[in-house]
Protein backbone atom coordinates (compact mmCIF):
# COMPACT_ATOMS: atom_id res chain seq x y z
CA UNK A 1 5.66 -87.46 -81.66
CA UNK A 2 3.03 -85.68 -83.16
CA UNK A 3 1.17 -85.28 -79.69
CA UNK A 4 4.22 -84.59 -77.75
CA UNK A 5 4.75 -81.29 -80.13
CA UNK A 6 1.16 -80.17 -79.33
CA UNK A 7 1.47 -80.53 -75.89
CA UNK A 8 4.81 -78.14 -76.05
CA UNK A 9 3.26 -75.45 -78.26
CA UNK A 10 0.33 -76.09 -75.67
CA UNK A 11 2.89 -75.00 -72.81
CA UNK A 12 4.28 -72.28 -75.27
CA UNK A 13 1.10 -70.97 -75.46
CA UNK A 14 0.93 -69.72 -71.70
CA UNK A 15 4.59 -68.43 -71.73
CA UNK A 16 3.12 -66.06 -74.44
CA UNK A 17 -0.12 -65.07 -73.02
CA UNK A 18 1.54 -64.39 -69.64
CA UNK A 19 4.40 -62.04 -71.51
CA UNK A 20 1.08 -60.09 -73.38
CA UNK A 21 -0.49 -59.80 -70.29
CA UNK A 22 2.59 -57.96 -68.42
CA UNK A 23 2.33 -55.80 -71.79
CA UNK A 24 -1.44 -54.99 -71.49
CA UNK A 25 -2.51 -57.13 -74.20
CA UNK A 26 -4.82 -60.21 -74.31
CA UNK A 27 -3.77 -63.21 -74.81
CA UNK A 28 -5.98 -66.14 -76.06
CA UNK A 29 -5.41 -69.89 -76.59
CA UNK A 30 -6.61 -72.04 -79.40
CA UNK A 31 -6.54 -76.22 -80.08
CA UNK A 32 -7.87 -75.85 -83.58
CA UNK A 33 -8.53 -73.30 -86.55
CA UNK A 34 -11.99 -73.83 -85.42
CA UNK A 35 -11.49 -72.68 -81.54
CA UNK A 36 -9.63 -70.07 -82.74
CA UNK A 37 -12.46 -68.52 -85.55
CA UNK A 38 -14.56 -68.95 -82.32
CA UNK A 39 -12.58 -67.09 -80.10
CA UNK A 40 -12.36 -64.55 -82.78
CA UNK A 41 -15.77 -63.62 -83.82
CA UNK A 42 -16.37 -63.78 -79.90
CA UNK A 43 -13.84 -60.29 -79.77
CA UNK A 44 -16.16 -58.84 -83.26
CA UNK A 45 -19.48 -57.89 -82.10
CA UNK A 46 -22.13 -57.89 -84.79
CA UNK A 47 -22.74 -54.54 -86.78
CA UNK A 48 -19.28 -53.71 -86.61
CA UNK A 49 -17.30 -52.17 -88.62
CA UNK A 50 -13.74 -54.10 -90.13
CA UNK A 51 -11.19 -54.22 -92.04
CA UNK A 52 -7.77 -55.99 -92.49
CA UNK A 53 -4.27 -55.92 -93.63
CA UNK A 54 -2.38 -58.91 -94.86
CA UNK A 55 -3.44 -61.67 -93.03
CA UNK A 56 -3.20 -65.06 -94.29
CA UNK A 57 -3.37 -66.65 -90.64
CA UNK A 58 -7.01 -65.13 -90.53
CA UNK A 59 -7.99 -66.56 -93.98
CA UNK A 60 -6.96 -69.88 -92.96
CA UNK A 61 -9.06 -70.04 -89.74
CA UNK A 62 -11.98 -68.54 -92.02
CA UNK A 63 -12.11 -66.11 -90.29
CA UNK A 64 -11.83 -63.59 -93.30
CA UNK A 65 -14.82 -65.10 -95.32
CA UNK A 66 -17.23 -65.27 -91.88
CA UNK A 67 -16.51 -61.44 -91.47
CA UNK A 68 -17.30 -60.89 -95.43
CA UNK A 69 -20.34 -62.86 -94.92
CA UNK A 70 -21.76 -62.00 -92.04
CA UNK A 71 -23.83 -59.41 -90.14
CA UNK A 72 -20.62 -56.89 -90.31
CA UNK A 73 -19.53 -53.39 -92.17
CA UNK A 74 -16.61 -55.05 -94.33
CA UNK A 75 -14.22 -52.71 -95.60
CA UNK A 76 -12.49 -54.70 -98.29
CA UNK A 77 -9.31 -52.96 -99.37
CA UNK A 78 -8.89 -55.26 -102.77
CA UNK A 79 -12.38 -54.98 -103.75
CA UNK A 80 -12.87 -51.42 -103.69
CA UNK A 81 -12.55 -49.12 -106.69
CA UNK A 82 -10.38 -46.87 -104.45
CA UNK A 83 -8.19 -48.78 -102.45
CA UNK A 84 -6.12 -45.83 -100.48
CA UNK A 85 -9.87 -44.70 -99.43
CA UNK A 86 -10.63 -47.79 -98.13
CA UNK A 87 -7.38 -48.25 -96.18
CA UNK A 88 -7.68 -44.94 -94.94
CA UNK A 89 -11.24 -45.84 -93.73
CA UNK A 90 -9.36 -48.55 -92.19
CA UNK A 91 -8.18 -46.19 -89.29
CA UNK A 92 -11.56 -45.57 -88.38
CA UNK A 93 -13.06 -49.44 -87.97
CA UNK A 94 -14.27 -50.91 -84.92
CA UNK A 95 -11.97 -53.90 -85.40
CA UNK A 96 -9.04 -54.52 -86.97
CA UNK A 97 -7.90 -58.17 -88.14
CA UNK A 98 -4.00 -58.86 -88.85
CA UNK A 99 -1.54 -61.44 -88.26
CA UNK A 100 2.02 -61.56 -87.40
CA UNK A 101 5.41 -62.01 -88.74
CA UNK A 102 6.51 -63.07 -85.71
CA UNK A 103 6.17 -63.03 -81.58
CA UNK A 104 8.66 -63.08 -79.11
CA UNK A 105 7.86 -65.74 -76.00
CA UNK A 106 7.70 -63.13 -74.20
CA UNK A 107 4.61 -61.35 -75.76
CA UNK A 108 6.18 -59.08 -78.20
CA UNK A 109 5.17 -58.49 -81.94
CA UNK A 110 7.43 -57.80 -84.84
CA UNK A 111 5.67 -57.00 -88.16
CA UNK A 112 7.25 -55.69 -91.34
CA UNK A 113 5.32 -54.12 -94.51
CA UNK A 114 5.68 -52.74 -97.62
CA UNK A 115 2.46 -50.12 -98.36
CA UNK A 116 2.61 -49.83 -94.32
CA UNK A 117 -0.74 -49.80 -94.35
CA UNK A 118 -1.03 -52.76 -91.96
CA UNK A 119 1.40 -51.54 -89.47
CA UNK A 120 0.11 -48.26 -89.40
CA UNK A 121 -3.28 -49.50 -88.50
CA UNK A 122 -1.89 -51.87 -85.82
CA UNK A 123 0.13 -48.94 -84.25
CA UNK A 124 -2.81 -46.56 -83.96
CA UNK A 125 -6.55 -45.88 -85.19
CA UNK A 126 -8.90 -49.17 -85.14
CA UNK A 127 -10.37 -49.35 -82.11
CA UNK A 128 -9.57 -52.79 -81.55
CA UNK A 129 -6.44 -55.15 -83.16
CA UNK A 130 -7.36 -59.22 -83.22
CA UNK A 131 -4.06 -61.02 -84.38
CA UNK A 132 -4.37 -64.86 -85.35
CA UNK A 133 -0.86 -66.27 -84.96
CA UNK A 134 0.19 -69.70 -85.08
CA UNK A 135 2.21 -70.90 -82.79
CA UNK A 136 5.44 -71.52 -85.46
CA UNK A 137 5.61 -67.65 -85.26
CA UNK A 138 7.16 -67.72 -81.77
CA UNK A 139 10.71 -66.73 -81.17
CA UNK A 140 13.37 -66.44 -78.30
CA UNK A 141 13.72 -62.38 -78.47
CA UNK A 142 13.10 -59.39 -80.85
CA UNK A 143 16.26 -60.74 -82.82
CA UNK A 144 14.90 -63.76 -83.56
CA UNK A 145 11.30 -62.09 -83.94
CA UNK A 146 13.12 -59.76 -86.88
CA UNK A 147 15.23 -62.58 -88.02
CA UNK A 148 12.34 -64.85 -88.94
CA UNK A 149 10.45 -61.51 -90.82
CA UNK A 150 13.15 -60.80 -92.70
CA UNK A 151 14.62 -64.31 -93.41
CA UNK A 152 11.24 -66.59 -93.69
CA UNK A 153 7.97 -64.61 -94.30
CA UNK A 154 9.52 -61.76 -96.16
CA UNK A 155 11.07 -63.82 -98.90
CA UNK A 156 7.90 -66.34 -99.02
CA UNK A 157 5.75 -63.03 -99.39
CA UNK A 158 7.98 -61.70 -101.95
CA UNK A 159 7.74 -64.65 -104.19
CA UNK A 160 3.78 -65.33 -103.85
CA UNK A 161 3.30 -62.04 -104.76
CA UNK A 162 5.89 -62.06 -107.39
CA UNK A 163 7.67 -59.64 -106.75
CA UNK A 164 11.17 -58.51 -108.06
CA UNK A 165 13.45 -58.81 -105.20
CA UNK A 166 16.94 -60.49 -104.08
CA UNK A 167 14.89 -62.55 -101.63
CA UNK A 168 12.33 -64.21 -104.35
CA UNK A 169 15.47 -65.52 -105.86
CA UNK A 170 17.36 -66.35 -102.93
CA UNK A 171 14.83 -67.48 -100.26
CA UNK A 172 16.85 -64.93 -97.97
CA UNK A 173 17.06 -61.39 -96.65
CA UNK A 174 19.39 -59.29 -98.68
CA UNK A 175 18.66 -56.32 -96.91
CA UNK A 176 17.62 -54.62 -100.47
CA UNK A 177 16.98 -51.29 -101.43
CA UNK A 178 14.83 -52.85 -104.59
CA UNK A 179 11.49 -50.77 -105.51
CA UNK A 180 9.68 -53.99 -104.81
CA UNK A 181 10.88 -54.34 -101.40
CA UNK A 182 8.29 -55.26 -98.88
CA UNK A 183 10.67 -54.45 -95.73
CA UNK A 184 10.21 -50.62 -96.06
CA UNK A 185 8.59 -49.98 -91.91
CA UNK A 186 9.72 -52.21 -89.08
CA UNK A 187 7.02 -52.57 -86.39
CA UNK A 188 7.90 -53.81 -83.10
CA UNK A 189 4.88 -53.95 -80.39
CA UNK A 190 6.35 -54.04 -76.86
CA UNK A 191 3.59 -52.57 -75.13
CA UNK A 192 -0.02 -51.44 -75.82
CA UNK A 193 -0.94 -48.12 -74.31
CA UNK A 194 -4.46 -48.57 -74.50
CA UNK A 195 -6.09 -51.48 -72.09
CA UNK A 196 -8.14 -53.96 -74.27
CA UNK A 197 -7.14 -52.84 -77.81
CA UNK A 198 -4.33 -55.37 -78.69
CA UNK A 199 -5.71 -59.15 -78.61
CA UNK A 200 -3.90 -62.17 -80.01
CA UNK A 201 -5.18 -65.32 -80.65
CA UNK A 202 -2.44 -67.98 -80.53
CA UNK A 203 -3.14 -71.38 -82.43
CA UNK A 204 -1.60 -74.95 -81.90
CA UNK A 205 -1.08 -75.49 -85.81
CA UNK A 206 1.21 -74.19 -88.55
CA UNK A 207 -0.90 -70.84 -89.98
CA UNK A 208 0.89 -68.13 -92.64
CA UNK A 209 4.28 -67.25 -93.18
């Protein structure tokens, strides 16, 4: 059963990188975690400079760590002693790594922060955007894209970070006005203006929230 589910997301896989490529983005395929930190450090020349908003997809590929170790200008928001400076040096990087709350199958991204730092950043500024999104991210349309934000990685956010919201407690949007909300900027990514800025990396395993 097992197999037969990889060879769907396999399938899956080309619906989406056909949909970013009618929305000049690229679209990449990985097997693995270890095809896709491949494919990744392939898109981040060495010497450049990077940064990152929350993106526990790229952690789990390793991705994070082989950019903090290697031959690359790091900007690491959580260990600086200013972090607004370093986000704002975000907007300046070579390379920007992120992942998604969601994707449509159709090649659209839906993202939703709370310090907006991370849409921001995919929206405009870093040169380049690398998403790593597993392939349990993928919906039928933007509804479903927002649906599974708001209803699945918002509420799993809001508890690992213990936060203070309906959603922690519930497991479920509440569409909240609390001052720990972490829905406060919708992004949704139809198209990219820009020709070889937006590229997604979509893996055949279960990766974030």
């Amino acid at each position: 059963m097992e197999d037969v589910r990889f060879k769907r997301n396999e399938l899956l896989a080309q619906t989406v990188i056909k949909g970013l490529k009618s929305r000049n983005m690229d679209g990449y395929y990985a097997a693995s975690k270890e095809e896709a930190l491949k494919i990744a450090l392939s898109l981040i020349p060495e010497g450049s400079s990077v940064s990152n908003g929350g993106a526990a997809s790229a952690g789990e590929i390793g991705l994070l760590d082989a950019v903090a170790n290697g031959n690359y200008e790091y900007i690491d928001r959580h260990a600086a002693a200013d972090k607004r400076e370093a986000e704002l040096k975000t907007y300046a990087c070579d390379v920007f790594i992120s992942g998604a709350n969601a994707i449509t199958n159709d090649g659209i991204l839906v993202n939703i922060d709370g310090n907006s730092n991370r849409v921001s950043a995919i929206a405009y500024g870093p040169k380049k955007v690398v998403f790593i999104v597993g392939l349990n991210k993928v919906a039928d349309d933007v509804d479903g894209a927002l649906k599974r934000a708001r209803n699945e990685a918002a509420p799993i956010n809001a508890q690992r970070f213990g936060l203070d919201t309906p959603c922690s407690k519930t497991g479920t949007c509440m569409n909240c006005k609390s001052p720990d909300t972490i829905c406060c900027q919708f992004l949704v990514t139809r198209y990219s203006k820009h020709k070889d800025r937006i590229h997604v990396i979509l893996v055949n395993d279960q990766l974030g929230f």
